[in-house]
Protein backbone atom coordinates (compact mmCIF):
# COMPACT_ATOMS: atom_id res chain seq x y z
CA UNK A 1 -16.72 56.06 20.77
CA UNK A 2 -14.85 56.29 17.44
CA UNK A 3 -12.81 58.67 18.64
CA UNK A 4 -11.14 56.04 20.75
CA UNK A 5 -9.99 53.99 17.57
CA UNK A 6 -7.37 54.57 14.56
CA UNK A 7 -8.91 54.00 11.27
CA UNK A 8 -6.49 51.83 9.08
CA UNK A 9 -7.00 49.57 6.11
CA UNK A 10 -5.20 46.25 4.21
CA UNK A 11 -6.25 43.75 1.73
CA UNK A 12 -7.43 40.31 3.91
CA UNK A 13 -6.06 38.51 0.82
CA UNK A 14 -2.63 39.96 1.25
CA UNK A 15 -2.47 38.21 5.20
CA UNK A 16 -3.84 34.69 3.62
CA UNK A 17 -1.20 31.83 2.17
CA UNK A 18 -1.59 32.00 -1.75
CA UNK A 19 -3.49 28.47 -2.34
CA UNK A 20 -2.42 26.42 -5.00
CA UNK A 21 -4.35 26.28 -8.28
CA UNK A 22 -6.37 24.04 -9.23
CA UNK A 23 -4.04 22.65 -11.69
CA UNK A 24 -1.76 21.85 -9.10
CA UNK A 25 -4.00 20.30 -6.92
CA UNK A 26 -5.30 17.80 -10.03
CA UNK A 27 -1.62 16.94 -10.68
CA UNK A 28 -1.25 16.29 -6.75
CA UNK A 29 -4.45 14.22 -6.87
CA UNK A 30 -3.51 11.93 -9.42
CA UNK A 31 -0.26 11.46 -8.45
CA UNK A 32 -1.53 10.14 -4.61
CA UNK A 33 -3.59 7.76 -7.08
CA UNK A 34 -0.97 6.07 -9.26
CA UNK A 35 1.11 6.30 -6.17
CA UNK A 36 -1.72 4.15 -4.03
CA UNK A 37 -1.87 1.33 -6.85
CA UNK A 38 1.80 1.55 -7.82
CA UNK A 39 2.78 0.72 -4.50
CA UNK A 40 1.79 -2.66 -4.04
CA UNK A 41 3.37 -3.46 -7.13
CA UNK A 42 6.29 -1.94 -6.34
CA UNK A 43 6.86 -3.63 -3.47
CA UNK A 44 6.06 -7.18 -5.21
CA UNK A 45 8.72 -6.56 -8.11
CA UNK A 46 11.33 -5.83 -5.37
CA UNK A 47 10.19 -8.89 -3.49
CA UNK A 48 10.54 -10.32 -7.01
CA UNK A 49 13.95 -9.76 -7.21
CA UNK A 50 15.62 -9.59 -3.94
CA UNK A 51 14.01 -13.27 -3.80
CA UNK A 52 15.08 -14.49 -7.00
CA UNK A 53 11.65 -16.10 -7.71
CA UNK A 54 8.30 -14.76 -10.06
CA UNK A 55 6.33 -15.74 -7.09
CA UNK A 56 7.73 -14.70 -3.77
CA UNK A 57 4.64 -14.93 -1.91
CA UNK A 58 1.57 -17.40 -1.75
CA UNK A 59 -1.57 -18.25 -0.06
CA UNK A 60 -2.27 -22.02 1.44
CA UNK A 61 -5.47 -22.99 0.54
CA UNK A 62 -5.28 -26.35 1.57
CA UNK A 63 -4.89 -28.52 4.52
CA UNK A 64 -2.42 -31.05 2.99
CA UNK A 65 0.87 -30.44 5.10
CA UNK A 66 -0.60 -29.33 8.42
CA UNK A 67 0.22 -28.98 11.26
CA UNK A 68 3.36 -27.95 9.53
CA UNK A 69 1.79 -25.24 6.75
CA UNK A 70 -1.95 -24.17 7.92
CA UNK A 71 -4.50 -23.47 5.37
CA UNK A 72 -4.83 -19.38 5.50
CA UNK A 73 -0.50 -19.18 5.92
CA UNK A 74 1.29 -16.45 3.88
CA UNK A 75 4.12 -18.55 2.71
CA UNK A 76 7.09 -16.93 1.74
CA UNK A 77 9.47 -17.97 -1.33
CA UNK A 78 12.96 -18.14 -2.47
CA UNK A 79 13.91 -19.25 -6.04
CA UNK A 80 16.87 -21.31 -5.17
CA UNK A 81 19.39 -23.71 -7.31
CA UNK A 82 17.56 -26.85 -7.93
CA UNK A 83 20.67 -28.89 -7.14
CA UNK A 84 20.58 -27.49 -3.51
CA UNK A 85 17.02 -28.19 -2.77
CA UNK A 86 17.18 -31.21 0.18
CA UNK A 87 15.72 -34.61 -0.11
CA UNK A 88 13.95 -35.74 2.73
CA UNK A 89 12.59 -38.72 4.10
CA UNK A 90 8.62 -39.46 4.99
CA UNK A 91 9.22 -40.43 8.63
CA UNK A 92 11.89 -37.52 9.15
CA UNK A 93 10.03 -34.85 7.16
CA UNK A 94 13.41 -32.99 6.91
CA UNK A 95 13.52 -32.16 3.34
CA UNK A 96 12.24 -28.73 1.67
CA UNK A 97 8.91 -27.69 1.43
CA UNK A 98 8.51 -26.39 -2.25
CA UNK A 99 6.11 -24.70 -4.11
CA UNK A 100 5.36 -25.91 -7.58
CA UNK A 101 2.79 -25.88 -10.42
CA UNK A 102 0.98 -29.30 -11.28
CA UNK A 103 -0.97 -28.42 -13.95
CA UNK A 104 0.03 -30.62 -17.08
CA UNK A 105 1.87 -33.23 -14.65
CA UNK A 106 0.96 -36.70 -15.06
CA UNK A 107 -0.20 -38.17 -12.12
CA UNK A 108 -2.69 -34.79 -11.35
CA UNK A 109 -6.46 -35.30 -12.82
CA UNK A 110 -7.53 -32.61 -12.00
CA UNK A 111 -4.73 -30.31 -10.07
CA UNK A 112 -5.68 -26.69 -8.64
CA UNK A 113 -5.03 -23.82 -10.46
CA UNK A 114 -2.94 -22.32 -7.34
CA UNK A 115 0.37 -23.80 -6.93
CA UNK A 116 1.03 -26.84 -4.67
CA UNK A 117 2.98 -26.47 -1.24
CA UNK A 118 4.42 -30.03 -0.67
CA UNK A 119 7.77 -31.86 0.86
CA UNK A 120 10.41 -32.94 -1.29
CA UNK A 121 11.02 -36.96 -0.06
CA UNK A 122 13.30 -37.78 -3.14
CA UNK A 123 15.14 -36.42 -5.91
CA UNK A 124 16.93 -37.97 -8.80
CA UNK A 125 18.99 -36.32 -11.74
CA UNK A 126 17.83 -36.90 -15.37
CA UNK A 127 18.82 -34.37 -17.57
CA UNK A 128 17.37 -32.08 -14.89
CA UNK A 129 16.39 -32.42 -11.31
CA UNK A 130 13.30 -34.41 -10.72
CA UNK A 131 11.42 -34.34 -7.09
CA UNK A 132 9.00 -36.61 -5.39
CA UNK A 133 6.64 -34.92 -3.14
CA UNK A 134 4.19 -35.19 -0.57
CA UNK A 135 2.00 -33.37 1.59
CA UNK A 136 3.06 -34.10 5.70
CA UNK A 137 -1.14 -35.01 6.06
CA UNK A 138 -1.38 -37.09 3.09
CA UNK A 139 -1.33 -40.70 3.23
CA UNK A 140 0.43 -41.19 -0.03
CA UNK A 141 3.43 -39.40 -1.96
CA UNK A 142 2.25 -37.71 -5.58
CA UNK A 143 2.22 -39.81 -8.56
CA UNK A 144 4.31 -37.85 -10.55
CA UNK A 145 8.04 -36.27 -10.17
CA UNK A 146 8.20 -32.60 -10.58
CA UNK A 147 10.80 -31.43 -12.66
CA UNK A 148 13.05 -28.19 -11.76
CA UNK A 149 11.15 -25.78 -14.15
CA UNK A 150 7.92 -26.35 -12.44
CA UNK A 151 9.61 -25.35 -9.01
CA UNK A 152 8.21 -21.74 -8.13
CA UNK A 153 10.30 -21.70 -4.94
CA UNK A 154 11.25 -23.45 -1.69
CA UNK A 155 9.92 -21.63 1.18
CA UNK A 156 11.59 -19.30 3.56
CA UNK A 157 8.99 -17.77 5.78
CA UNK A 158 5.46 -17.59 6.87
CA UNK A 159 2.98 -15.46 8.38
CA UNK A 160 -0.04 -17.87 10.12
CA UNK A 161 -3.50 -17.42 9.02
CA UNK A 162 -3.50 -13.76 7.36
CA UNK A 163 -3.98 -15.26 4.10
CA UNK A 164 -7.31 -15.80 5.22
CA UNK A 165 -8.41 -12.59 4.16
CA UNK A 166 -7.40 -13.96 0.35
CA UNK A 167 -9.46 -16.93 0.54
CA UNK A 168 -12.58 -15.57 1.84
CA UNK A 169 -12.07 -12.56 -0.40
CA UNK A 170 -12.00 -14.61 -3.17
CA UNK A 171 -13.82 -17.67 -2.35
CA UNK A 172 -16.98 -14.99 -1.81
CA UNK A 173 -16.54 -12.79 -4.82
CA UNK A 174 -15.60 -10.25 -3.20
CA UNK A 175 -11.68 -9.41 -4.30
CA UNK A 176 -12.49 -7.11 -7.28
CA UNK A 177 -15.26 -5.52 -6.10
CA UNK A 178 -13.61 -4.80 -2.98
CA UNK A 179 -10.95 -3.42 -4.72
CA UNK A 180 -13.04 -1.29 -7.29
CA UNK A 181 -14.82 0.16 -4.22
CA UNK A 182 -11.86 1.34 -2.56
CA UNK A 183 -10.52 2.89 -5.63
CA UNK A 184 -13.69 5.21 -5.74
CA UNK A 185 -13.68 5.99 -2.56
CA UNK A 186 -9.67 7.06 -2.49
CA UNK A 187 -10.65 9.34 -5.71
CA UNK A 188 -13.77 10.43 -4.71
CA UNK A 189 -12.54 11.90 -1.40
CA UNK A 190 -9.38 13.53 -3.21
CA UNK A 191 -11.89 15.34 -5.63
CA UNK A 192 -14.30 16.36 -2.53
CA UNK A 193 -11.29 17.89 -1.20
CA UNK A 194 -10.12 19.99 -4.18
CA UNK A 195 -14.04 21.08 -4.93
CA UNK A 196 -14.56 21.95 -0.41
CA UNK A 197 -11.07 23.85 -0.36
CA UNK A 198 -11.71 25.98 -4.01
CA UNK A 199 -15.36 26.78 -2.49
CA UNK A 200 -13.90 27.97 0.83
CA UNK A 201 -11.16 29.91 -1.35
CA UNK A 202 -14.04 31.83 -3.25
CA UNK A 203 -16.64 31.94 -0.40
CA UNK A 204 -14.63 34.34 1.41
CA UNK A 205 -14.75 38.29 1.03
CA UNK A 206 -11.88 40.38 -0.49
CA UNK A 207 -10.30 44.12 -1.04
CA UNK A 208 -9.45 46.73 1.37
CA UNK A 209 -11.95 46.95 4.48
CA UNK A 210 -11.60 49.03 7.01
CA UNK A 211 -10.12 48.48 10.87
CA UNK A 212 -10.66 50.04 13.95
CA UNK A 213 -7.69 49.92 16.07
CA UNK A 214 -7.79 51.05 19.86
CA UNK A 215 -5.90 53.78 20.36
CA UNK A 216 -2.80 53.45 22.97
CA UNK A 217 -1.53 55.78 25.14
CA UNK A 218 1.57 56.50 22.38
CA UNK A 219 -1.17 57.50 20.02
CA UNK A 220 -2.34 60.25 22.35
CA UNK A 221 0.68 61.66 22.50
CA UNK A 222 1.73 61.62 18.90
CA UNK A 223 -1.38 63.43 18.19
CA UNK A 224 -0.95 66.05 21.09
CA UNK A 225 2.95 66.45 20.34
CA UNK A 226 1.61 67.13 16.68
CA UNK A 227 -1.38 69.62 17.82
CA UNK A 228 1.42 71.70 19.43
CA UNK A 229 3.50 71.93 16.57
CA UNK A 230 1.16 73.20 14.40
CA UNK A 231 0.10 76.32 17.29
CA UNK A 232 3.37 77.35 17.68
CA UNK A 233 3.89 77.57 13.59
CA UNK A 234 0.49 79.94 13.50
CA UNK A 235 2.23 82.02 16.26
């Protein structure tokens, strides 16, 4: 049956891609992981800029200017010239919607640590711009004018009720150990898959082994062609 088959013989290794090292791969891996946390950030400082504003995005988590602003809205901001901002009027509801920090404002007893996302009904000039505010569902205006440096941003944009995610995340606990759980599974799986593809690399056998290749019809006559040269040399 042999007889049927050309013996020949190469190195398995030879026909295989050369795999990266190990060394590579680790580089690789932690690369893909600053890359995954970087990115967000990223992102955020561009928003940062290209919106002029240290805040360009933020979560409602109140109920105080619907049905304008919904609680769970992804509000987006501008940081804008506080001389442009427009006054409004409580029946129109035409002036700006701003975002601004209360904390320290007289007026606030107890004011959220999250900024507040309310109408601007007045403004006067005083050394700096001062704005009266109020929320479109409260009954009353704030007590106390906001001045221009607690203005985070007027706002641009907004995405209805995906900031939900935010609030329940955080309202439950859940943010950071979300996140932390995540993060060990993104560098868990990029370890797995360094250890799985260096066992398959080593699993497998190497060197020269030996092939059996059917002969053709080519062969035959090679090998006859070569039979006959050598008689007629003896003769």
């Amino acid at each position: 049956m042999k007889d049927n088959y050309l013996k020949t013989s190469f190195k398995k290794k030879n026909l295989k891609k050369k795999d990266s090292s190990p060394t590579r791969k680790i580089i690789t891996a932690i690369f893909l992981i600053i890359f995954a946390f970087s990115g967000s950030f990223l992102i955020y400082y561009v928003m940062q800029v290209s919106l002029n504003t240290d805040t360009p995005m933020v979560v409602v988590i109140s109920r105080s200017m619907e049905p304008t602003v919904l609680k769970g809205d992804l509000l987006f901001l501008k940081g804008t010239d506080p001389a442009t901002i427009k006054n409004g009027t409580v029946e129109g509801k035409e002036g700006d919607i701003i975002v601004f920090d209360a904390r320290g404002l007289p007026g606030w007893m107890a004011p959220p640590s999250e900024p507040i996302v309310h109408r601007v009904i007045a403004k006067m000039y005083d050394g700096g711009w001062f704005f009266l505010t109020k929320g479109d569902a409260n009954p009353a205006h704030d007590l106390s004018w906001v001045p221009e440096s607690r203005v985070v941003g007027v706002v641009v944009g907004r995405v209805p009720y995906i900031g939900w995610v935010k609030i329940l995340l955080t309202d439950s606990g859940l943010l950071i150990p979300l996140l932390i759980l995540v993060s060990s599974l993104l560098i868990i799986s990029i370890i797995w898959d360094i250890i799985k593809g260096d066992g398959e690399k080593g699993g497998g056998k190497s060197g020269n082994e030996l092939i059996f290749a059917k002969k053709t019809n080519k062969d035959k006559e090679i090998e006859e062609m070569e039979f006959d040269f050598a008689k007629q040399d003896k003769l």
